[in-house]
C-alpha atoms as a PDB file:
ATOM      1  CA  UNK A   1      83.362 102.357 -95.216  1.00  0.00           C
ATOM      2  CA  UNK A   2      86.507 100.116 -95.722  1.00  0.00           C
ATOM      3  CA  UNK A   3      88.031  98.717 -91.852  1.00  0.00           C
ATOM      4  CA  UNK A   4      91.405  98.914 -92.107  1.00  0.00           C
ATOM      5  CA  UNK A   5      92.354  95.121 -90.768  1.00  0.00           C
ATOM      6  CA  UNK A   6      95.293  95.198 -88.912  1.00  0.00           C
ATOM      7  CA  UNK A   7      94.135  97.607 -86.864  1.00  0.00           C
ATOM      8  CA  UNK A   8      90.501  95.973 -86.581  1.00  0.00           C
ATOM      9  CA  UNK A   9      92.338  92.832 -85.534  1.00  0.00           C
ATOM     10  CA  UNK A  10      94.552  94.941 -82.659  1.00  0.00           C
ATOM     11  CA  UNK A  11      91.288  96.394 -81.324  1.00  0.00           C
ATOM     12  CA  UNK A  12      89.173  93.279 -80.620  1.00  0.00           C
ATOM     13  CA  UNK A  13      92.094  91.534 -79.673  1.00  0.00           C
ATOM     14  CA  UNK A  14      93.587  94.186 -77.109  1.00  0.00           C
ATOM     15  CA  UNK A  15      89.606  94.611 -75.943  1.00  0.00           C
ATOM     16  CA  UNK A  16      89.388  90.583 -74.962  1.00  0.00           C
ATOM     17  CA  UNK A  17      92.989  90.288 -73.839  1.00  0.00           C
ATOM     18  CA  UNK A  18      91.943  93.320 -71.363  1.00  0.00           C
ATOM     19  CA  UNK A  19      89.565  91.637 -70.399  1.00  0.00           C
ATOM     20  CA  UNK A  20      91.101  88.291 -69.294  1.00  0.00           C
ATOM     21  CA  UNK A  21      93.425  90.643 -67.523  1.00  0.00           C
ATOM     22  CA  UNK A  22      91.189  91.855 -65.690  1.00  0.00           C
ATOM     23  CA  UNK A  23      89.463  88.263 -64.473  1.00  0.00           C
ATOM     24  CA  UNK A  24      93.293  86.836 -64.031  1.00  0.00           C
ATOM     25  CA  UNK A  25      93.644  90.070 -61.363  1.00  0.00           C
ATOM     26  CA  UNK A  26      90.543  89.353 -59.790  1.00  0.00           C
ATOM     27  CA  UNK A  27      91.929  85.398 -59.023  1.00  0.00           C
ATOM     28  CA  UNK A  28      95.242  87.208 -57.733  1.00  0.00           C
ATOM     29  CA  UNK A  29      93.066  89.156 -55.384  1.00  0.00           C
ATOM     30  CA  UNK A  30      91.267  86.401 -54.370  1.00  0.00           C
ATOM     31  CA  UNK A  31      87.951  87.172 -55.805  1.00  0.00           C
ATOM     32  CA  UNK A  32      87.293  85.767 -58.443  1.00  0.00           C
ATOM     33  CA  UNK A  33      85.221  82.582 -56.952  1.00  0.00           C
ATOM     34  CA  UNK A  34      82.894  85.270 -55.392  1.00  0.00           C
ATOM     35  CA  UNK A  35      82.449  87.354 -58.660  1.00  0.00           C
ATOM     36  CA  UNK A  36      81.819  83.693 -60.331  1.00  0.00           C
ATOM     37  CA  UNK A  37      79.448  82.759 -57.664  1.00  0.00           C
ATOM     38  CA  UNK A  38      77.376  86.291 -58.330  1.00  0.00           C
ATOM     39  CA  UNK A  39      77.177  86.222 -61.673  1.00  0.00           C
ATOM     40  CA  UNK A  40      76.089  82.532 -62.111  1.00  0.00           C
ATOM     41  CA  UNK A  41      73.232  83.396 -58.924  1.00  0.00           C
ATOM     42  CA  UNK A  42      72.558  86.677 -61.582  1.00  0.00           C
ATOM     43  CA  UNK A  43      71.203  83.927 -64.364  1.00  0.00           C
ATOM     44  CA  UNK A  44      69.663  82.146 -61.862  1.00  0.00           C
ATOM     45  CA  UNK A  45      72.117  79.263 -62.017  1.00  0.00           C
ATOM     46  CA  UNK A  46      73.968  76.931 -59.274  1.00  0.00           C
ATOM     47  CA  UNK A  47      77.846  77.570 -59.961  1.00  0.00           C
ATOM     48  CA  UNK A  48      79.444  73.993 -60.408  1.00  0.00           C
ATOM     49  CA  UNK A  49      82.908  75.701 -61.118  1.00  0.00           C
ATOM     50  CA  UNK A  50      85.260  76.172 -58.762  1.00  0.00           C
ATOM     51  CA  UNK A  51      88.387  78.940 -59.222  1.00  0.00           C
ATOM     52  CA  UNK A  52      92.013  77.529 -58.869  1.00  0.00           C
ATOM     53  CA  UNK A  53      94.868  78.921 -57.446  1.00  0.00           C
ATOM     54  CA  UNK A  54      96.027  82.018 -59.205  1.00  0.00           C
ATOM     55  CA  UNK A  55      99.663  80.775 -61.568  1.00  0.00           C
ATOM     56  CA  UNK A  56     101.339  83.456 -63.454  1.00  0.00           C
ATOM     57  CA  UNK A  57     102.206  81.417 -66.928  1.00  0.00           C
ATOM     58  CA  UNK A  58      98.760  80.302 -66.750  1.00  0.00           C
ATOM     59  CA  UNK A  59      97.180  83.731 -66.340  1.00  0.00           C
ATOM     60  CA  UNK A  60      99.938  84.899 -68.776  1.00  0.00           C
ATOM     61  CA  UNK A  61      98.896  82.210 -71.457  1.00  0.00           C
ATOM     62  CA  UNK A  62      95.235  82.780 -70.795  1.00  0.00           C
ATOM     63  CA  UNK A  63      95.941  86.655 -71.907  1.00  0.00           C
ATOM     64  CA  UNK A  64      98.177  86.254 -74.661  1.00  0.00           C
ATOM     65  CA  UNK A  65      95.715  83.223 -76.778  1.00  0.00           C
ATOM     66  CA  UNK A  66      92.946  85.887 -75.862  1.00  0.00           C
ATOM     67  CA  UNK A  67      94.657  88.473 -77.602  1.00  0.00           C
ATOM     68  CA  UNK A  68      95.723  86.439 -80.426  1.00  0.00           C
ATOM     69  CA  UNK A  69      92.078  84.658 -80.867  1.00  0.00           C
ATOM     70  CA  UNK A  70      90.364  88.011 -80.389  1.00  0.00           C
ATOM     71  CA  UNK A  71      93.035  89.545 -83.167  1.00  0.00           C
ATOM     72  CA  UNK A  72      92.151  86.601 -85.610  1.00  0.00           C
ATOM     73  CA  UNK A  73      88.287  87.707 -85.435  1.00  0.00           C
ATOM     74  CA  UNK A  74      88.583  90.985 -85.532  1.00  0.00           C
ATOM     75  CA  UNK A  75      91.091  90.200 -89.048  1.00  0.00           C
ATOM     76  CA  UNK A  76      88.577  87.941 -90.508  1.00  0.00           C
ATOM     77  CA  UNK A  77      85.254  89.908 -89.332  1.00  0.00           C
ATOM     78  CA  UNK A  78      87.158  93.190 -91.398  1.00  0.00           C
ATOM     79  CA  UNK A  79      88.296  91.368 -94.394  1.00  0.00           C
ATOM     80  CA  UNK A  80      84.406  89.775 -94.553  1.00  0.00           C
ATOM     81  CA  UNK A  81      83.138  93.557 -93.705  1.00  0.00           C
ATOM     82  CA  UNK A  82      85.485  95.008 -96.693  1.00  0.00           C
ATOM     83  CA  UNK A  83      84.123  92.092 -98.982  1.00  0.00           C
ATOM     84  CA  UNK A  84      80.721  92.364 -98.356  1.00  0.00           C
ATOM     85  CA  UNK A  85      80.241  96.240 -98.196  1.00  0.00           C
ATOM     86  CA  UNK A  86      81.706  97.997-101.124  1.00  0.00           C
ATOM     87  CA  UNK A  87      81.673 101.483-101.073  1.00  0.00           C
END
């Protein structure tokens, strides 16, 4: 099966950029520290990170070189994929 690679790229990248949407909503809301905080105690780990203020560029920049990054991998994992399995 041949991935079409564009549209590889604009799932995975859309998927990560959600993502980081989400986490830039919870710092908005204010709770982000305690969602860190939980899912560091989850791994049984101390958190040493500490959440900053929310700032809309930076959230904003934090989404859009997710989505581009995630985009990239998902081009070059479906031009690998089409190279590797021939059908």
């Amino acid at each position: 099966m041949k991935l079409k690679v564009h549209e590889t790229g604009m799932v995975l990248g859309v998927m990560v950029a959600l993502v980081h949407a989400v986490w830039t909503t919870m710092v908005w809301l204010g709770v982000g520290q305690g969602y860190l905080d939980w899912i560091f105690t989850l791994h049984s780990l101390d958190n040493p990170f500490i959440v900053l203020q929310f700032d809309l560029v930076r959230s904003l920049t934090l989404i859009v070189v997710t989505f581009v990054v995630g985009y990239l991998v998902g081009w070059v994992f479906a031009n690998i994929w089409n190279k590797v399995v021939k059908k």
